[in-house]
Protein backbone atom coordinates (compact mmCIF):
# COMPACT_ATOMS: atom_id res chain seq x y z
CA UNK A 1 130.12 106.59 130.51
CA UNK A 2 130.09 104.29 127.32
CA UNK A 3 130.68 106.43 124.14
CA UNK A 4 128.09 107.52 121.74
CA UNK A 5 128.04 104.61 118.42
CA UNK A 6 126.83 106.48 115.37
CA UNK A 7 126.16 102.61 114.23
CA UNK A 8 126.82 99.21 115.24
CA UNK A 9 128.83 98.44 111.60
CA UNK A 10 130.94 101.04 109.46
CA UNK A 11 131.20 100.28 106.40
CA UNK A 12 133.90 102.09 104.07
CA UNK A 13 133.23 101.84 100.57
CA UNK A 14 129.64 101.78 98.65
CA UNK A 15 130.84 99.32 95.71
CA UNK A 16 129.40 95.56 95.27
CA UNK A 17 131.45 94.71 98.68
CA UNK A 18 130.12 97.11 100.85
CA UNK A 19 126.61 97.30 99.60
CA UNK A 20 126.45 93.27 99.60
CA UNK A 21 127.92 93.46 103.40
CA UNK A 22 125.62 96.45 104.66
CA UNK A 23 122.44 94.35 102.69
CA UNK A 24 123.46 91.27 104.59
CA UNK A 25 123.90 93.01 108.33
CA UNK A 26 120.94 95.33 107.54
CA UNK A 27 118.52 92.61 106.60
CA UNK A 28 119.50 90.64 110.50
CA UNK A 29 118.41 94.01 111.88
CA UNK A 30 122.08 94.96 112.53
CA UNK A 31 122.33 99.00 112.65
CA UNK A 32 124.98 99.74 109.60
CA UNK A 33 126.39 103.18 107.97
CA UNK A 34 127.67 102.64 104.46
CA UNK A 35 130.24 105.88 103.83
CA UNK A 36 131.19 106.19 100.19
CA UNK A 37 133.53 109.35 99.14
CA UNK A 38 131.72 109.56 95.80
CA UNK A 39 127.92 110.69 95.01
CA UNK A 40 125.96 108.01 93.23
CA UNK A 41 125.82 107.04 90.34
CA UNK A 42 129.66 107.22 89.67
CA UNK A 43 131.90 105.69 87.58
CA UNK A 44 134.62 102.99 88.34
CA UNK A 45 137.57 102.06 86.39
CA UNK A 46 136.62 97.93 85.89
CA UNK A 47 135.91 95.16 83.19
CA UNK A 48 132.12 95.64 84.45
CA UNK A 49 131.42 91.71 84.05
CA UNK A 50 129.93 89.27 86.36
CA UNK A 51 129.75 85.55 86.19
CA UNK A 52 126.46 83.45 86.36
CA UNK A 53 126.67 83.31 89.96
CA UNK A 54 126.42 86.75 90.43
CA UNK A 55 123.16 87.53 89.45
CA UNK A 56 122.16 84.59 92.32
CA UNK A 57 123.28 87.21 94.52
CA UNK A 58 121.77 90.20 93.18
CA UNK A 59 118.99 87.76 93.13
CA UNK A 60 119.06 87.38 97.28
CA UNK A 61 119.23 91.38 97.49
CA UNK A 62 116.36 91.82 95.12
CA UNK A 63 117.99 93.75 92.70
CA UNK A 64 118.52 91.24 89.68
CA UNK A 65 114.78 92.60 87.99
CA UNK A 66 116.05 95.95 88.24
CA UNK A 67 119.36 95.29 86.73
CA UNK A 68 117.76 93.35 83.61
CA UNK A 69 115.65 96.47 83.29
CA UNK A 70 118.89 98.02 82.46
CA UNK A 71 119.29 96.17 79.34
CA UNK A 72 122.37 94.74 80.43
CA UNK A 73 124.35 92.14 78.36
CA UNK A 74 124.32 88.97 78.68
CA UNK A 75 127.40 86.97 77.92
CA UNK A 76 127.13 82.87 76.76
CA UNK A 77 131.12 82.66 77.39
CA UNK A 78 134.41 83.89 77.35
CA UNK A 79 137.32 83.89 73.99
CA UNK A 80 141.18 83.40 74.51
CA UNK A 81 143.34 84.41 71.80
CA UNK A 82 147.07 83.16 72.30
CA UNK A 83 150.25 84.99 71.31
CA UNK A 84 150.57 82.65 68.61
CA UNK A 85 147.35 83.19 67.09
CA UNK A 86 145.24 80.15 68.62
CA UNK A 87 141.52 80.82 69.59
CA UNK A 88 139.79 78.55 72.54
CA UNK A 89 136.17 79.43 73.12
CA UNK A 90 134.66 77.82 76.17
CA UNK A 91 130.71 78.47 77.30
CA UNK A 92 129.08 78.57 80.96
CA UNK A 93 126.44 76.28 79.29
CA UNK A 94 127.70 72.93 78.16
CA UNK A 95 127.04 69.53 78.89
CA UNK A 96 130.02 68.83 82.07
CA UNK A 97 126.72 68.50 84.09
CA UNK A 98 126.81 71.95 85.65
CA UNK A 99 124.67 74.44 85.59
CA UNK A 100 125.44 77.85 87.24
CA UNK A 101 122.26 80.30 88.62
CA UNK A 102 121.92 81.28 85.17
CA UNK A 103 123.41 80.04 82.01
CA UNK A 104 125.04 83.58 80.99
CA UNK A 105 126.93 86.41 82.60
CA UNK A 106 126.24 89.76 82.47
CA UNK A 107 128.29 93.17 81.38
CA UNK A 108 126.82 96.00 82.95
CA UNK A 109 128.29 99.60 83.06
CA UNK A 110 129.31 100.22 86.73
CA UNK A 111 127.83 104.06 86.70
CA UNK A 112 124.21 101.46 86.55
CA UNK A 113 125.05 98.14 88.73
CA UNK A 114 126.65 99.78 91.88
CA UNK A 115 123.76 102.97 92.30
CA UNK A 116 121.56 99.79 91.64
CA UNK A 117 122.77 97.43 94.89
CA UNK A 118 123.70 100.63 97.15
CA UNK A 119 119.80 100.89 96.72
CA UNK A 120 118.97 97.31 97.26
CA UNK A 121 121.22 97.91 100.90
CA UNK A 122 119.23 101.11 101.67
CA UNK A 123 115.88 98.98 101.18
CA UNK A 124 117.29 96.14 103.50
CA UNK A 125 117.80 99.15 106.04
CA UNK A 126 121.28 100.12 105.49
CA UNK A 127 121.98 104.27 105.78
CA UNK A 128 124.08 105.47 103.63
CA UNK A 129 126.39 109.13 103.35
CA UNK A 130 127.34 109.82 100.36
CA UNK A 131 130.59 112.43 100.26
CA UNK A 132 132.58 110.95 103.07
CA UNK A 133 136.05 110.15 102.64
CA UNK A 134 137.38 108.57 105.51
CA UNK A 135 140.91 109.48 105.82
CA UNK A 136 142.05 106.90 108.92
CA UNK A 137 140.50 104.92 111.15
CA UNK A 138 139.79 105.68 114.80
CA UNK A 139 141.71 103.87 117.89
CA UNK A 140 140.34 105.93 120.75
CA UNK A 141 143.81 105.33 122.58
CA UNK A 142 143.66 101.47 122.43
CA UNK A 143 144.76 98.62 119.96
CA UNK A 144 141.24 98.49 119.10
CA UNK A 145 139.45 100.06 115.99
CA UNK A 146 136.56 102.08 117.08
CA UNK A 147 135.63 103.98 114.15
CA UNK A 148 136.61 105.78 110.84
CA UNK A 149 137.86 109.86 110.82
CA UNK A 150 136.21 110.75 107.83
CA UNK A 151 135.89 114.97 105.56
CA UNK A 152 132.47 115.32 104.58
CA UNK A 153 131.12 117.12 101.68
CA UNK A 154 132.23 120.59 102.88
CA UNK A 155 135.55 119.18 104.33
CA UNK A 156 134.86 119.45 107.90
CA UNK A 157 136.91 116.61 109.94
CA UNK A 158 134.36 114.38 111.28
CA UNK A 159 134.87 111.16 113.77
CA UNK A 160 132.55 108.21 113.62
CA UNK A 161 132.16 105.67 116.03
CA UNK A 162 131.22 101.93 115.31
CA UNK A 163 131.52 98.84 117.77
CA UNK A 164 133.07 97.52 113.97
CA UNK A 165 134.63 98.83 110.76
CA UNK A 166 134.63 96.88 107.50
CA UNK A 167 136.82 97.96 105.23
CA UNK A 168 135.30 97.41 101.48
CA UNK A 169 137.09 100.65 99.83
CA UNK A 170 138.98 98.67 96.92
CA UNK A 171 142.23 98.30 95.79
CA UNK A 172 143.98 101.20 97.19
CA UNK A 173 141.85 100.10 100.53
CA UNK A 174 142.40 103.01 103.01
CA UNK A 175 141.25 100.85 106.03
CA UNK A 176 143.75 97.84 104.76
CA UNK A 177 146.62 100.66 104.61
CA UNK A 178 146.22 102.27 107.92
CA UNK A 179 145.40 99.03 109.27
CA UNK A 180 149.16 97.72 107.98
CA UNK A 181 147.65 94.64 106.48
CA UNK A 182 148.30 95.27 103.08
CA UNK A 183 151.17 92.68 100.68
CA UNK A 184 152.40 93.12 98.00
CA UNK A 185 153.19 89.65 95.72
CA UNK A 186 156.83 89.94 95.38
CA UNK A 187 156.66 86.49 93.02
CA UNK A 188 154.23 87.31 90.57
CA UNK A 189 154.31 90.03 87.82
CA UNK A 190 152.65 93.34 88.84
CA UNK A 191 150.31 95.11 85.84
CA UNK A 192 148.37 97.70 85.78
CA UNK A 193 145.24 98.35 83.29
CA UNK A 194 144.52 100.94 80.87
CA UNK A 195 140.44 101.02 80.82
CA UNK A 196 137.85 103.24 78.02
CA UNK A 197 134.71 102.94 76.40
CA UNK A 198 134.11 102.77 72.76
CA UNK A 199 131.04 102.54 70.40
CA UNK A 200 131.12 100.46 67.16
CA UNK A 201 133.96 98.03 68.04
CA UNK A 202 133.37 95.31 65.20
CA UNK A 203 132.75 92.03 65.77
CA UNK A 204 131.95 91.71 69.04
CA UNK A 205 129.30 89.20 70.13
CA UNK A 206 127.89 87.24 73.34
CA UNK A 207 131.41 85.97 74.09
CA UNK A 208 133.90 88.01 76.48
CA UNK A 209 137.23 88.35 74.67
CA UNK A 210 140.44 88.32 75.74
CA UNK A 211 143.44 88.47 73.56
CA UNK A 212 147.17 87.94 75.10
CA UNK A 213 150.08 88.77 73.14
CA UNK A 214 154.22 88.89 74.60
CA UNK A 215 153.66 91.86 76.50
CA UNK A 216 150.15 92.42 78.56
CA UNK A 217 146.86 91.37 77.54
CA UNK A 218 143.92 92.86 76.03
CA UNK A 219 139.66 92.87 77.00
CA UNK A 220 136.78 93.69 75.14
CA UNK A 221 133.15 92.79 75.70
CA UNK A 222 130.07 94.08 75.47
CA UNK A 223 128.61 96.18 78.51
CA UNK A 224 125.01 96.75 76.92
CA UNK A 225 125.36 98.58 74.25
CA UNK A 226 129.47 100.28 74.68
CA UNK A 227 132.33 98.23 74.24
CA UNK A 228 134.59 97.67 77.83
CA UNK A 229 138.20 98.04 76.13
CA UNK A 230 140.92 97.06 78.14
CA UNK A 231 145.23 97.11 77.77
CA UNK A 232 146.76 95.17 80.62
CA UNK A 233 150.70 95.79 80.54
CA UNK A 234 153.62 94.87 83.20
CA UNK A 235 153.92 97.71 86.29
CA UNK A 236 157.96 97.89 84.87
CA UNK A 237 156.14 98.91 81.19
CA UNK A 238 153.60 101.00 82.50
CA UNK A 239 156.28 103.17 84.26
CA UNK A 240 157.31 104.41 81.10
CA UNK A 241 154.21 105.23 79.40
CA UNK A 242 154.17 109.38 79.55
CA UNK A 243 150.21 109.83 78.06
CA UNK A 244 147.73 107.00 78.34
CA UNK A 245 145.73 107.73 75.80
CA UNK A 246 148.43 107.68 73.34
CA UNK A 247 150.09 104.75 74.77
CA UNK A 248 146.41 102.56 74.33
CA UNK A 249 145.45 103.09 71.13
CA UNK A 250 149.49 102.68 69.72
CA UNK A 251 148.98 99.04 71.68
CA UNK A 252 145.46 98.52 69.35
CA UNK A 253 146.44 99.54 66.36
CA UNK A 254 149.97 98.03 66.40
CA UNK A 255 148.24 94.57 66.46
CA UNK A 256 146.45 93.85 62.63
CA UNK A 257 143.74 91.21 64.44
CA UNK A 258 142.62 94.21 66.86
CA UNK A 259 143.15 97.07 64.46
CA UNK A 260 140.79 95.99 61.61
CA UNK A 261 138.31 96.03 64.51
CA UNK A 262 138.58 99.72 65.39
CA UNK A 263 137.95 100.67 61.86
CA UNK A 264 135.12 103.40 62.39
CA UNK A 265 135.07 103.16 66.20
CA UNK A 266 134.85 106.15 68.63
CA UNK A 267 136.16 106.44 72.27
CA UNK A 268 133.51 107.94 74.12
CA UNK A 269 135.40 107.91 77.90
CA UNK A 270 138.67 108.98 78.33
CA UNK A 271 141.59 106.13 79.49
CA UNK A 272 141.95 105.74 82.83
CA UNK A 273 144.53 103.42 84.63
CA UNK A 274 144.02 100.70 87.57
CA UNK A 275 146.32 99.40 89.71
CA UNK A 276 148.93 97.75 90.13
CA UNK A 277 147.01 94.54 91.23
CA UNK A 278 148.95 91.33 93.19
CA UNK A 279 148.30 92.76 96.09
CA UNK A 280 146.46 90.27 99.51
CA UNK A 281 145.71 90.60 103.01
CA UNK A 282 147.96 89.41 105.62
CA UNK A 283 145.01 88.57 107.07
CA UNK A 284 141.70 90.10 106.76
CA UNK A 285 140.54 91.30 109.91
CA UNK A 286 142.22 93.07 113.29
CA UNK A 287 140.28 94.00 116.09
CA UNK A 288 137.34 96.08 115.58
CA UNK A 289 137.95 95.55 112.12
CA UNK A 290 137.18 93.04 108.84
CA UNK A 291 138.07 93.34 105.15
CA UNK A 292 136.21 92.30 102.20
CA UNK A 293 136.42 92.40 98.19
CA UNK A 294 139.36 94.18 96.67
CA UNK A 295 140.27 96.06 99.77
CA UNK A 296 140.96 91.85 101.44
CA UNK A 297 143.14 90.61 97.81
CA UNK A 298 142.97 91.24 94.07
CA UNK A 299 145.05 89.24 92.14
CA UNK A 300 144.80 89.94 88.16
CA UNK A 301 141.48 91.31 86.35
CA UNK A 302 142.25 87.89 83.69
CA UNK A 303 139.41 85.85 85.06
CA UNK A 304 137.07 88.84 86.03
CA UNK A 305 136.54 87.49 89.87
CA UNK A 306 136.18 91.57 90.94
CA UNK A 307 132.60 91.80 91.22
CA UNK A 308 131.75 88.20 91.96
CA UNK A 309 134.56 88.31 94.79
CA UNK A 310 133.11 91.59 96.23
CA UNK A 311 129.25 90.41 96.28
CA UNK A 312 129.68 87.37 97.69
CA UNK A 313 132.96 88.67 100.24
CA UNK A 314 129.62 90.47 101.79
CA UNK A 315 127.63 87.39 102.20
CA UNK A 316 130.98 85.35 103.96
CA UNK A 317 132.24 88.22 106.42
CA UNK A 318 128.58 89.31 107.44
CA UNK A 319 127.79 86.70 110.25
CA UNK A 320 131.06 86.50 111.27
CA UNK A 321 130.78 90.51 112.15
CA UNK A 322 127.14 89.75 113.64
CA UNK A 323 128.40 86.86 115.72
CA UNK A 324 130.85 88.66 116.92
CA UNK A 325 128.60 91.79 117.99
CA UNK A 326 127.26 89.45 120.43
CA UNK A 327 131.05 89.47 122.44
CA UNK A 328 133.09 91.44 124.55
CA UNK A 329 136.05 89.95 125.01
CA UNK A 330 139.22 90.13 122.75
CA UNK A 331 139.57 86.00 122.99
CA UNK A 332 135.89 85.47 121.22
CA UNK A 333 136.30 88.23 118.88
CA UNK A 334 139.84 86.77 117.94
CA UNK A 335 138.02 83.25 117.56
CA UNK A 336 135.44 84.69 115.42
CA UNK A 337 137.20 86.81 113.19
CA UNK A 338 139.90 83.98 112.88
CA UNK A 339 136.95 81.81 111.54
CA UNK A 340 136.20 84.40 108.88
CA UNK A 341 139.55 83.94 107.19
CA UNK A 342 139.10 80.49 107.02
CA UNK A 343 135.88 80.56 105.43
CA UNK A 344 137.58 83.06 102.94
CA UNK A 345 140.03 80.84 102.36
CA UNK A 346 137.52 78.02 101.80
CA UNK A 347 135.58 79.68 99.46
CA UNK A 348 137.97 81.49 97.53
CA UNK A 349 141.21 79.71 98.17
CA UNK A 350 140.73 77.45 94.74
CA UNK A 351 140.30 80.31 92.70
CA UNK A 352 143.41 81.97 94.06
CA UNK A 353 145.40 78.66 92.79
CA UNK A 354 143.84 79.09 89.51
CA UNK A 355 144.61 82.94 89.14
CA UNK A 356 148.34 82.07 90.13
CA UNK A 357 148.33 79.96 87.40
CA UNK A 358 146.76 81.51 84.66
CA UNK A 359 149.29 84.48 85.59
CA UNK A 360 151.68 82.51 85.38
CA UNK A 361 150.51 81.36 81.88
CA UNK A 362 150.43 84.97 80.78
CA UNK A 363 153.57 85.82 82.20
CA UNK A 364 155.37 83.21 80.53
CA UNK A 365 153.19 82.89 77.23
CA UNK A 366 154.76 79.50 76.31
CA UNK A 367 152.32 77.76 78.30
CA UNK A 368 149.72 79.60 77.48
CA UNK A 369 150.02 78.64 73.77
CA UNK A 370 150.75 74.96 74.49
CA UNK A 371 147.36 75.61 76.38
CA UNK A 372 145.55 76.96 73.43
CA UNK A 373 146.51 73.91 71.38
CA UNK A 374 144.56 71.78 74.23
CA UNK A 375 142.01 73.97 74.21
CA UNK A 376 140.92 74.62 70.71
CA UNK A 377 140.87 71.23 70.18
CA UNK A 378 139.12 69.85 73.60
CA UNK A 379 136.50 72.64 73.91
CA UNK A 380 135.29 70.27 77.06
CA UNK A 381 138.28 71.39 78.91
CA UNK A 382 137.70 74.81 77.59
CA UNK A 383 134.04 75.21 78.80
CA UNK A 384 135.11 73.52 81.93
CA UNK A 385 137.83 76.15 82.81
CA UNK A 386 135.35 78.55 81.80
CA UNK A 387 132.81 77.35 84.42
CA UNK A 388 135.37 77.44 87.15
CA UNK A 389 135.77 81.25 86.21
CA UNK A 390 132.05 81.42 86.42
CA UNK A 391 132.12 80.67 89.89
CA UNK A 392 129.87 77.65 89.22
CA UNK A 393 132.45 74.59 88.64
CA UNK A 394 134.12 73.39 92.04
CA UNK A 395 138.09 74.70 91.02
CA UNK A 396 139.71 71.30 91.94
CA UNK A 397 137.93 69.87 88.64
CA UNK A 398 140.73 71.67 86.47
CA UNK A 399 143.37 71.82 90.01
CA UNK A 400 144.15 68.36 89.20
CA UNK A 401 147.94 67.39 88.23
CA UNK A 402 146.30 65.84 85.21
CA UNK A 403 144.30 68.62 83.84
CA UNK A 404 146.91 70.91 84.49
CA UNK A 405 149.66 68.36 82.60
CA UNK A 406 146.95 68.06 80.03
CA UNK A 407 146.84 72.14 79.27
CA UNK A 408 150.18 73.41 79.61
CA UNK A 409 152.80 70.60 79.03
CA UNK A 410 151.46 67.62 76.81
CA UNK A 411 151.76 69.94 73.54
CA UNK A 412 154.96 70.05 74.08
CA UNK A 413 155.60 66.21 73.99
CA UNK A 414 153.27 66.17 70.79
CA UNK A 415 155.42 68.66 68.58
């Protein structure tokens, strides 16, 4: 007797990746559950920016009016202040003959954007249970995934059943976990960020900002109307740090260019910490089962690929999970699902390179001001780079040996 599906697709996690994925199964007439352990609208610890090529997406799910209704802003660019006091500002429009879906990127408080596309699934036919925290996934006695275990709202152990499971529950991905897919970088430097809202941060404009000194890195932009303010510090620093709050605002106001800022300004959210990040995918499926956004790889928050990454993760894995809904047998679905982490890696495999080395550049800040020299003098370079981050400039433009001997190394034979 074949067992009782409580939907064709299970998806774990109502963020920009699941939403996106649910929209894009719902709308092919694909049965999907989204389970999310929070009730919407909720918050999410995040630098709450997407690039140009975002809101083509949100565009495709029909939610991009609704989000402008918002008053969200709108950002022309992104800042980079060096340790050693250098400023490059590069802009998504510029004249390297690209032009992204729009010419700006929005900043949109999270508690807004993700109620926002959860809705734009629902309309595409998507159901959705709000207070479900699935705890594990579901074997039914083979190698196979066949479902989630989940506590609803009044903690009663529940088991749902789903011919697949996609696994878009961020960082800390529970499906990734129990699925043993989950690295950790052991070559790269592990942070973790320190994340609040303020009101009257001066001078802050249409420009993202980030500012990297010898030991972490710090955000601020404009999310409609608040300030995002983020500290990003080492994992072996953070360790040490016994209150939060204490420790972020000692980083601010230890730092004269960031201090005269906060003059007057008021924290209106408490700190909250994220991560530690460098952590990837093995591989981002096993049978029965797929990963997408955060819960597949998240790098470093640097180059703000999070929401991007997780809206358009849902567009890549979707026919790859409706293809293979058409299959029984372990070879196709091993074919198929193989095929999804090569499109991954096709689509997101040049940004990887680039995050690897811009955390490199931050880890070792001697590049990074040999960089700023370049790039506060060559602002084409600058609004180049910054179009690759935008997710509308093919990454092998600024991949080259030459562009990259260009930023970090020619200073050097200059001085």
């Amino acid at each position: 007797m074949a067992e009782h599906l409580d939907a064709e697709v299970i998806v774990v996690g109502g963020g920009p990746a699941g939403a996106s994925t649910a929209w894009a199964l719902a709308r092919d007439g694909i049965d999907v559950l989204v389970l999310d352990r929070a009730r919407f609208p909720r918050d999410k610890v995040c630098a709450e920016y997407l690039s140009p090529e975002a809101s083509r997406i949100l565009s495709d799910m029909g939610v991009l009016e609704e989000v402008e209704r918002t008053n969200p802003a709108h950002l022309a660019g992104m800042r980079v202040r060096a340790p050693n006091g250098l400023v490059a500002d590069g802009e998504f429009a510029s004249n390297h003959g690209f032009r992204g879906f729009r010419d700006r990127g929005l900043a949109i408080r999270r508690t807004i954007l993700d109620e926002i596309v959860l809705r734009g699934a629902r309309a595409a036919g998507a159901r959705v249970q709000e207070e479900m925290r699935v705890t594990d996934i579901y074997r039914n006695g083979s190698n196979r995934v066949h479902g989630v275990q989940a506590l609803d709202a009044n903690g009663a152990q529940r088991t749902l059943r789903a011919r697949y499971v996609v696994g878009a529950d961020g960082l800390r991905s529970v499906i990734a976990r129990r699925l043993g897919l989950v690295k950790t970088s052991r070559f790269w430097p592990r942070r973790i960020a320190l994340v609040a809202h303020y009101q009257n941060v001066q001078g802050v404009g249409d420009m993202g900002e980030m500012h990297v000194d010898y030991d972490g890195y710090f955000g601020v932009v404009d999310v409609g109307g608040l300030m995002n303010v983020a500290v990003v510090v080492p994992l072996s620093r953070a360790n040490k740090i016994d209150n939060k709050t204490e420790f972020f605002e000692n980083w601010i106001a230890s730092r004269p260019h960031l201090a005269e800022r906060f003059q007057g300004a008021k924290r209106i959210t408490p700190v909250r910490a994220t991560g530690p990040f460098a952590t990837a995918s093995r591989r981002a499926w096993a049978p029965g089962a797929a990963l997408v956004g955060d819960a597949a790889d998240f790098f470093d928050p640097f180059t703000g690929e999070g929401i991007y990454a997780a809206l358009r993760g849902g567009e890549v894995v979707a026919p790859y999970i409706a293809e293979a809904l058409f299959y029984q047998s372990d070879t196709d679905e091993s074919r198929i699902l193989a095929g999804y982490d090569r499109a991954r890696k096709r689509e997101f495999g040049g940004k990887w390179k680039l995050e690897r080395i811009v955390g490199m550049a931050i880890a070792y800040p001697y590049f990074l001001n040999n960089a700023a020299k370049v790039l506060s003098r060559r602002k084409d370079m600058a609004d180049l780079l910054v179009g690759v981050a935008g997710d509308f400039i093919p990454p092998r433009l600024v991949l080259s040996p030459r562009f990259l001997f260009t930023l970090f190394v020619s200073p050097a034979f200059r001085n």
